[in-house]
N, C-alpha and C. Protein backbone atom coordinates (compact mmCIF):
# COMPACT_ATOMS: atom_id res chain seq x y z
N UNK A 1 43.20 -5.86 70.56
CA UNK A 1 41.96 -6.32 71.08
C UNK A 1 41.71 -5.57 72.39
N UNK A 2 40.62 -5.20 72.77
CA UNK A 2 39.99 -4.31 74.01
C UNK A 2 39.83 -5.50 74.88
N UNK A 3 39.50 -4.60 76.31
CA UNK A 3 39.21 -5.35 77.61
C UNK A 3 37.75 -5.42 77.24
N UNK A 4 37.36 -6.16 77.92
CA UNK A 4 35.53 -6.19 77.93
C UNK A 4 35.34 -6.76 79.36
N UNK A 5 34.35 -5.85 79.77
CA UNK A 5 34.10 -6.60 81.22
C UNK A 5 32.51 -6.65 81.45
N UNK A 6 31.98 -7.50 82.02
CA UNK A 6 30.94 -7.68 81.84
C UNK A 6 30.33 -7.79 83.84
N UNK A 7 29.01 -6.72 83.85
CA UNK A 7 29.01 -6.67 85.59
C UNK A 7 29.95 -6.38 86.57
N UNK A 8 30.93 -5.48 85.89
CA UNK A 8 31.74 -4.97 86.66
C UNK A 8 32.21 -3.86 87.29
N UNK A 9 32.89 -3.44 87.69
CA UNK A 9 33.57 -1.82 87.83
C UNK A 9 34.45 -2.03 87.58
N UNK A 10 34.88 -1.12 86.58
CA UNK A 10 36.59 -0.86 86.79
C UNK A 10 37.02 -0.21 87.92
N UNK A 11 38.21 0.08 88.73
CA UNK A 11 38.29 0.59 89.71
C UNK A 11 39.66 1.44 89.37
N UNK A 12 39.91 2.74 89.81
CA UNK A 12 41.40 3.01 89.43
C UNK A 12 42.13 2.73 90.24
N UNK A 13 43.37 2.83 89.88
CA UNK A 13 44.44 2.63 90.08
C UNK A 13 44.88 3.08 91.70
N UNK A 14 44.20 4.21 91.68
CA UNK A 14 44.37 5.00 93.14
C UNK A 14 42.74 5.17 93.47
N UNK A 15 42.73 4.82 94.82
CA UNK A 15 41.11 5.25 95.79
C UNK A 15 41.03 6.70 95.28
N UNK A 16 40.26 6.94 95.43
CA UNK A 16 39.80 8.78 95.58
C UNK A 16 38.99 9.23 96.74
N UNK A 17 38.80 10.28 97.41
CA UNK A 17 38.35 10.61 98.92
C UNK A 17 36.75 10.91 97.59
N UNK A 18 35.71 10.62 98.93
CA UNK A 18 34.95 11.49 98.29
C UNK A 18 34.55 12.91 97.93
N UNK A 19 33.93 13.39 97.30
CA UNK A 19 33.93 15.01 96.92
C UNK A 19 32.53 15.47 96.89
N UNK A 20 32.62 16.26 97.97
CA UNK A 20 31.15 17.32 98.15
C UNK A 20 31.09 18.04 97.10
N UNK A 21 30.03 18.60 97.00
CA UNK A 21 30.56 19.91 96.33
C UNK A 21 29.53 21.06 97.59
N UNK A 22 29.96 22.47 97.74
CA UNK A 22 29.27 23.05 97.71
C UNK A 22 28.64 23.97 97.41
N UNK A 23 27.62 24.43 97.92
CA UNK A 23 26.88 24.90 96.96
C UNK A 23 26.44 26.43 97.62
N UNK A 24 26.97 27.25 97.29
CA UNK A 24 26.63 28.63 97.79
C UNK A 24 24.53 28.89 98.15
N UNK A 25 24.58 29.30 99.61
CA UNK A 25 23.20 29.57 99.75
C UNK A 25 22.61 31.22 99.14
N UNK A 26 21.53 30.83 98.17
CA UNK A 26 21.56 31.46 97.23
C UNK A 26 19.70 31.56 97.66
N UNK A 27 18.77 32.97 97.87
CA UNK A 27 17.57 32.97 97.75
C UNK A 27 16.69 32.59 96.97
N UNK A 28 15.67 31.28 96.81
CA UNK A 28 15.03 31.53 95.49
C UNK A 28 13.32 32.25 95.90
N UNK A 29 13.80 32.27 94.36
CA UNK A 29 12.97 33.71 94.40
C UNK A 29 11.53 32.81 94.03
N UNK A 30 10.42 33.85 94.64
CA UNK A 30 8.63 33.02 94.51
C UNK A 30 8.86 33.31 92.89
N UNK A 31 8.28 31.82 92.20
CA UNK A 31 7.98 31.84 91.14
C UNK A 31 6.45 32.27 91.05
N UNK A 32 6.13 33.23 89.96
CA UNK A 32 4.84 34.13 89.81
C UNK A 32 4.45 33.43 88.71
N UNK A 33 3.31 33.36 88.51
CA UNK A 33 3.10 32.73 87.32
C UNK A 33 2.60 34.22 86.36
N UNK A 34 3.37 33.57 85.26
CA UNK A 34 2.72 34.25 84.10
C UNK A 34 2.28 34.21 83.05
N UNK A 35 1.51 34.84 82.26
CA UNK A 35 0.95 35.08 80.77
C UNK A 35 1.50 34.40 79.81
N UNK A 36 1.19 33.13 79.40
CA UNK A 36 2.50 33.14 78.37
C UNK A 36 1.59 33.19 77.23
N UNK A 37 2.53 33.99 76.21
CA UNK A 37 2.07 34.78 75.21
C UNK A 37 2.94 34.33 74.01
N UNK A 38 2.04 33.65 73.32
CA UNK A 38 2.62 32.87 72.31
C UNK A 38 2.71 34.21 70.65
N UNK A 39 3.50 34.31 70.05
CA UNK A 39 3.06 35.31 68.94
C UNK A 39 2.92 34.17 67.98
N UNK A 40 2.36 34.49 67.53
CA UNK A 40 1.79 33.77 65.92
C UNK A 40 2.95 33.69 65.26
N UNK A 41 3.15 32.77 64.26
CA UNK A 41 4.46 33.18 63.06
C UNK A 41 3.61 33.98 62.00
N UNK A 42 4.78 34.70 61.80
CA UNK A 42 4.53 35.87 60.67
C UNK A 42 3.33 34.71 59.56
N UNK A 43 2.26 35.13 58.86
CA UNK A 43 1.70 34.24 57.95
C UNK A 43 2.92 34.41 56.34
N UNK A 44 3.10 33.41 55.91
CA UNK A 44 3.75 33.14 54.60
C UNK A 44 2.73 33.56 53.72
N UNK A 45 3.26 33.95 52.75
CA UNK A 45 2.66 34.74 51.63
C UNK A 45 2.84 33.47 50.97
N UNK A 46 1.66 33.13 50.16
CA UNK A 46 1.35 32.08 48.98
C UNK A 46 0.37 32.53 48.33
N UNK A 47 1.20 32.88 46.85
CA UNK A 47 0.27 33.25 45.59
C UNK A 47 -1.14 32.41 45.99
N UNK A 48 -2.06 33.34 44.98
CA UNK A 48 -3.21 32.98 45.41
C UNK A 48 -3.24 32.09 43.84
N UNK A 49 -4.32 31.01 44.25
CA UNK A 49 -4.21 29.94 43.18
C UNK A 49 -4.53 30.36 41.66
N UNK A 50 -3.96 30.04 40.81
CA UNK A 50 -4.21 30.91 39.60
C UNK A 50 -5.62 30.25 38.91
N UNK A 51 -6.18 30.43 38.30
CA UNK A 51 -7.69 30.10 37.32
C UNK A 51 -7.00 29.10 36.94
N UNK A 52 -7.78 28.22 36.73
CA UNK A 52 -7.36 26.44 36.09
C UNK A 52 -7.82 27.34 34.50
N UNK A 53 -6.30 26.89 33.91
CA UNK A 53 -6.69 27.68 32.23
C UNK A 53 -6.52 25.69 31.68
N UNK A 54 -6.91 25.84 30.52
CA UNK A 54 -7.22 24.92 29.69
C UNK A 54 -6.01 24.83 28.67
N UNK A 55 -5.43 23.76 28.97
CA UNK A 55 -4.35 23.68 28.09
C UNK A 55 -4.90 24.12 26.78
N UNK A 56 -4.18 25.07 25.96
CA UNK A 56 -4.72 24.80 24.29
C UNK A 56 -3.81 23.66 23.56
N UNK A 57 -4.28 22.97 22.74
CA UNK A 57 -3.84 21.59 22.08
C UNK A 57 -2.12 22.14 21.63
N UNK A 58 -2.04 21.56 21.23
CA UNK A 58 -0.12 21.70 20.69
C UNK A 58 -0.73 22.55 19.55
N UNK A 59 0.14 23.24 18.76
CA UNK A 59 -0.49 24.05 17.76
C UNK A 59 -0.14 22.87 16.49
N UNK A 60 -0.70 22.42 15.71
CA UNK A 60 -0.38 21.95 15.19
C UNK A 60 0.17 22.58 12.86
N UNK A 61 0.92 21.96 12.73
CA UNK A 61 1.42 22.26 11.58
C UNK A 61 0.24 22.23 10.29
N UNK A 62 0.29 23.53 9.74
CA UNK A 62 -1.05 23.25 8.84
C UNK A 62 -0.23 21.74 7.45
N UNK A 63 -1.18 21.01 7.24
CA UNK A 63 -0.83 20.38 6.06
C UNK A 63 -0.33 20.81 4.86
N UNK A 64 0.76 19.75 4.45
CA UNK A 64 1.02 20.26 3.07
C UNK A 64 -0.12 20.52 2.35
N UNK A 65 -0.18 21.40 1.44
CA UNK A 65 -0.63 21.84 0.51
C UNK A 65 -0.49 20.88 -0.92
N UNK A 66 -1.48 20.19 -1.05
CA UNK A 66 -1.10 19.10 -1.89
C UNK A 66 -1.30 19.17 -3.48
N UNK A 67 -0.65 19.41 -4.21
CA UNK A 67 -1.14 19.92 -5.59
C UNK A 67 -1.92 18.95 -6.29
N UNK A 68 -3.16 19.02 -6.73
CA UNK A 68 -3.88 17.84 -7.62
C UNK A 68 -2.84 17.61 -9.14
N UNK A 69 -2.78 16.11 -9.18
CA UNK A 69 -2.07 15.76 -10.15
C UNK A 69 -2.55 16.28 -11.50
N UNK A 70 -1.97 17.07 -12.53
CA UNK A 70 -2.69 16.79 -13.87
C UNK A 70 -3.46 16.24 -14.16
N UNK A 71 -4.89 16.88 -14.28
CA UNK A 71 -5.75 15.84 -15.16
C UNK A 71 -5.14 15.89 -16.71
N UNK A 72 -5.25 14.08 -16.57
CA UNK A 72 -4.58 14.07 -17.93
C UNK A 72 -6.09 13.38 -19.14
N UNK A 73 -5.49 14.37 -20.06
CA UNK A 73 -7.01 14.12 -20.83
C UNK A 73 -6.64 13.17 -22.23
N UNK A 74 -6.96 11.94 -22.39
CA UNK A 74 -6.64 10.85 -23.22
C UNK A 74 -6.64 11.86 -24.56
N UNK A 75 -5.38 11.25 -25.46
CA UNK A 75 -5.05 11.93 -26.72
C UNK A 75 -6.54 11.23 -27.56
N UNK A 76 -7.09 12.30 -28.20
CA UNK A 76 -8.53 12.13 -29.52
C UNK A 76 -8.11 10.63 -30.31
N UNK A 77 -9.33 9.37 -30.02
CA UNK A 77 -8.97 8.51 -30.67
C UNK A 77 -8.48 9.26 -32.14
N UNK A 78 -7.49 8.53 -33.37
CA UNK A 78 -7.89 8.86 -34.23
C UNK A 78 -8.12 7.57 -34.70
N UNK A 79 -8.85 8.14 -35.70
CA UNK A 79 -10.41 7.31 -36.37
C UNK A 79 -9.29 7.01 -38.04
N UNK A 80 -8.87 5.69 -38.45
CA UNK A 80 -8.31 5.82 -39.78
C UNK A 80 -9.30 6.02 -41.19
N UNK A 81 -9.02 6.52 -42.02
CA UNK A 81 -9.67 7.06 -42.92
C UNK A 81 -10.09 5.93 -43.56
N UNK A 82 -11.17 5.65 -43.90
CA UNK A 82 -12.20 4.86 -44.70
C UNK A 82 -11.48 4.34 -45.54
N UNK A 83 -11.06 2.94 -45.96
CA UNK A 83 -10.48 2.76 -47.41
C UNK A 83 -11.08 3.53 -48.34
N UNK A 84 -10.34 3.80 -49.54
CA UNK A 84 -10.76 4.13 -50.31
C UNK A 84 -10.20 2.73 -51.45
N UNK A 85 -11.81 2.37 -52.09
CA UNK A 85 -11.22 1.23 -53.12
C UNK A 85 -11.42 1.69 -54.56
N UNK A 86 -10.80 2.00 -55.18
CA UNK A 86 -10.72 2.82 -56.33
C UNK A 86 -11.50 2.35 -57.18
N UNK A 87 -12.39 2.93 -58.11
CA UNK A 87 -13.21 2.73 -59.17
C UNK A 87 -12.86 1.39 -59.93
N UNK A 88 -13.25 0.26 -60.84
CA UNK A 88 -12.86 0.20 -61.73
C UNK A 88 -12.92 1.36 -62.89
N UNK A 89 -11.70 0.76 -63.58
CA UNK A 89 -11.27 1.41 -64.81
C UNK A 89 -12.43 1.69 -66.07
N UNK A 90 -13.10 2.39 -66.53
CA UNK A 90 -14.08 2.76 -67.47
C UNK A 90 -13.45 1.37 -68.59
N UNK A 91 -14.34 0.91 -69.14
CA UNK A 91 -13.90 0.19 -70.42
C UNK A 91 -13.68 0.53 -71.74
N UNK A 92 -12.48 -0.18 -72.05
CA UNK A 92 -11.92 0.70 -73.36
C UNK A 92 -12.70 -0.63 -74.60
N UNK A 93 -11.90 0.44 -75.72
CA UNK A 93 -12.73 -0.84 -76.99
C UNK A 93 -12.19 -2.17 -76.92
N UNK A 94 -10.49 -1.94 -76.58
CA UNK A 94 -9.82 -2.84 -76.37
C UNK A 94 -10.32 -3.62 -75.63
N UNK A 95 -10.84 -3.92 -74.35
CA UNK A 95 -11.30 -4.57 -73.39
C UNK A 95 -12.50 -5.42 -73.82
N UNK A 96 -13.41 -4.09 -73.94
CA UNK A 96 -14.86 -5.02 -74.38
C UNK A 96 -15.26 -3.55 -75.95
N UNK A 97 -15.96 -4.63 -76.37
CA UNK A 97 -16.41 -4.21 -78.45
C UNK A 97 -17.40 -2.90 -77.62
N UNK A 98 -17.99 -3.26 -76.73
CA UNK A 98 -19.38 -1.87 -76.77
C UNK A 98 -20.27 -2.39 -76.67
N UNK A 99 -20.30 -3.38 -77.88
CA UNK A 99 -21.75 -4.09 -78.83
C UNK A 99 -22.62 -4.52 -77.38
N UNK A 100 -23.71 -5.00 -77.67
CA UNK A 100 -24.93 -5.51 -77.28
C UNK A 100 -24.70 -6.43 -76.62
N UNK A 101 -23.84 -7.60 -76.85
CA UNK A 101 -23.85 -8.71 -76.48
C UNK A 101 -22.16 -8.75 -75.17
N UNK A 102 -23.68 -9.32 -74.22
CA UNK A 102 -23.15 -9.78 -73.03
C UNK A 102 -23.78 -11.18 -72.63
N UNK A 103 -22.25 -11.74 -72.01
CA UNK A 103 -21.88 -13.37 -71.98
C UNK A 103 -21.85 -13.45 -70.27
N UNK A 104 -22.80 -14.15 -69.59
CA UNK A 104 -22.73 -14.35 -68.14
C UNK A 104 -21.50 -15.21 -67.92
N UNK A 105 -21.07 -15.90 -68.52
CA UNK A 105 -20.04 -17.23 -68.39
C UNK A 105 -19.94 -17.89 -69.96
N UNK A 106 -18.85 -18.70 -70.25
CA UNK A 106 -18.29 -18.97 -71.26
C UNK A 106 -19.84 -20.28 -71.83
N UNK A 107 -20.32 -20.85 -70.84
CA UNK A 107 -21.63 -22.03 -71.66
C UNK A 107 -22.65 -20.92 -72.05
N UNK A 108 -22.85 -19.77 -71.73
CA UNK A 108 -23.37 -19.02 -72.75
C UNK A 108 -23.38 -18.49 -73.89
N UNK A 109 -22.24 -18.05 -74.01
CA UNK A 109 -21.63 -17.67 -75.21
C UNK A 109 -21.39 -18.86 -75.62
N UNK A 110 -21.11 -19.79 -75.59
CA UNK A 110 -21.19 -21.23 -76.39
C UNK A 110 -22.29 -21.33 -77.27
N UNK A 111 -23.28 -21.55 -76.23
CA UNK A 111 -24.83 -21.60 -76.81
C UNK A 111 -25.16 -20.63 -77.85
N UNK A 112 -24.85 -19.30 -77.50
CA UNK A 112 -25.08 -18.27 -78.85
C UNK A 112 -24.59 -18.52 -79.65
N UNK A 113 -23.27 -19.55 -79.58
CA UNK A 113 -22.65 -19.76 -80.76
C UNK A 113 -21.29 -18.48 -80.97
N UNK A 114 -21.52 -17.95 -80.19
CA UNK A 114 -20.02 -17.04 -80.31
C UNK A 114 -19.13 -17.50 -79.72
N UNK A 115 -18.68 -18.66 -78.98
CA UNK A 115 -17.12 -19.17 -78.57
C UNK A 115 -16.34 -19.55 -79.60
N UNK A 116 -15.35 -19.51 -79.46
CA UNK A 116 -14.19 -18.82 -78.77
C UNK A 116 -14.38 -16.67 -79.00
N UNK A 117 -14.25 -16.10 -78.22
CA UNK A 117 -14.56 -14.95 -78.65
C UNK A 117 -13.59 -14.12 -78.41
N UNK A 118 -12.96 -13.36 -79.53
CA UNK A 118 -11.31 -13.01 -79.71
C UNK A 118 -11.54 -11.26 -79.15
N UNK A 119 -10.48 -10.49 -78.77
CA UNK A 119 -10.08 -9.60 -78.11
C UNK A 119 -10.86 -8.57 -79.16
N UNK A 120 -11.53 -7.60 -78.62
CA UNK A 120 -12.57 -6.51 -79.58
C UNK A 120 -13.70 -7.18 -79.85
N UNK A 121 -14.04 -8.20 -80.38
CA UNK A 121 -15.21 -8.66 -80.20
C UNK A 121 -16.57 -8.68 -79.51
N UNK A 122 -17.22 -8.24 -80.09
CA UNK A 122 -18.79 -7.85 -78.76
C UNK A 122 -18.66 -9.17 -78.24
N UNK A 123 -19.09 -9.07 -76.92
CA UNK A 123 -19.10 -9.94 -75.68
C UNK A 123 -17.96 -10.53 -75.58
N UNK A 124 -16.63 -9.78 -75.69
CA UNK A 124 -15.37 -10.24 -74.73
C UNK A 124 -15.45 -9.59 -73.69
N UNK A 125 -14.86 -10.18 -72.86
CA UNK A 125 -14.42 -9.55 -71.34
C UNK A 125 -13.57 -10.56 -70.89
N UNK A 126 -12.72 -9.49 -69.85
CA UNK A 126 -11.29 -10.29 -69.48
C UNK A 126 -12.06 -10.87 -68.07
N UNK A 127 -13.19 -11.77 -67.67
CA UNK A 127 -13.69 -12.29 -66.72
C UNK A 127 -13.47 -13.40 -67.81
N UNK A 128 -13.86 -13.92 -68.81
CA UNK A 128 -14.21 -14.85 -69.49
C UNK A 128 -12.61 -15.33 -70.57
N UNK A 129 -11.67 -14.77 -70.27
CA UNK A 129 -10.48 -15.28 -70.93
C UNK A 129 -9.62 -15.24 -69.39
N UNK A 130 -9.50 -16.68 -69.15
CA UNK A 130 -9.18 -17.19 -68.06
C UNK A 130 -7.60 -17.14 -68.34
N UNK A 131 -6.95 -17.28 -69.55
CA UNK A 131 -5.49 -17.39 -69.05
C UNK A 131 -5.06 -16.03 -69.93
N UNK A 132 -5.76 -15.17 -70.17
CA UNK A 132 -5.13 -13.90 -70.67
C UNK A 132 -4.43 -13.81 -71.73
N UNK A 133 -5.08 -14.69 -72.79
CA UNK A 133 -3.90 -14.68 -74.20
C UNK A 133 -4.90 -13.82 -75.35
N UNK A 134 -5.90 -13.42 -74.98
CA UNK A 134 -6.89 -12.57 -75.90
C UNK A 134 -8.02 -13.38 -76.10
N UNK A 135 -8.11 -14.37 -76.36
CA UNK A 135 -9.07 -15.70 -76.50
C UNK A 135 -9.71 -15.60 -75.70
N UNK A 136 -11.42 -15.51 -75.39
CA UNK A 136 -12.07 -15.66 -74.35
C UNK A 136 -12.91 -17.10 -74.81
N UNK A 137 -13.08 -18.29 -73.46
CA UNK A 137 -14.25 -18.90 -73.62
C UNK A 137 -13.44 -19.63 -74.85
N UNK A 138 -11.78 -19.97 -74.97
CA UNK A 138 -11.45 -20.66 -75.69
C UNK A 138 -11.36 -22.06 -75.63
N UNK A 139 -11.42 -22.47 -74.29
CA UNK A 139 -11.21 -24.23 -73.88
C UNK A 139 -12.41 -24.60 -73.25
């Protein structure tokens, strides 16, 4: 820990005489006034301001190149071919006689008096023999 003294003197240890000093007599000399001559500082070289240029934009990346998808062209409806419903069969003798006589339904041929009317017979037809045993217009 330090001394601290507060409004005091320290004093040393030993008095000391006091001490002149002297001072050699020395002429002074008349101060003259003069010129004072300030030099300039050298001027600093500073580029001269350049033209305000215009940023150009970022360059930008041209776009992909985008290929158009296939036009796709719907396959040709196809159209199915028309039934074809086949002719009836030309009539044989077997089927129907030829003859003249035609029977709209079996109460006709009743009435003419030709029922029952057997297989070759003018005015058979297999419309009018309902269960196919040759017999037309039998029941």
């Amino acid at each position: 820990m330090g001394a601290f003294v507060l409004g005091g003197a320290l004093s040393p240890a030993a008095p000391s005489a006091p001490t002149t000093a002297t001072v050699p007599a020395v002429p002074i000399e008349q101060a003259v006034p003069r010129p004072l001559v300030v030099t300039p500082p050298a001027p600093q070289l500073v580029p001269a301001p350049q033209p305000f240029e215009q940023a150009s934009p970022p360059a930008v990346a041209p776009a992909p190149r985008v290929t158009p998808a296939p036009r796709v062209v719907p396959a040709p409806q196809v159209v199915p071919a028309p039934r074809v419903v086949p002719a009836p069969a030309p009539r044989t003798e077997a089927q129907d006689s030829g003859g003249g006589a035609y029977y709209k339904n079996c109460a006709e041929a009743r009435a003419a008096g030709a029922a029952p009317i057997q297989k070759g017979e003018p005015g058979y037809r297999p419309a009018l023999d309902r269960d196919s045993d040759g017999t037309a217009c039998d029941k």
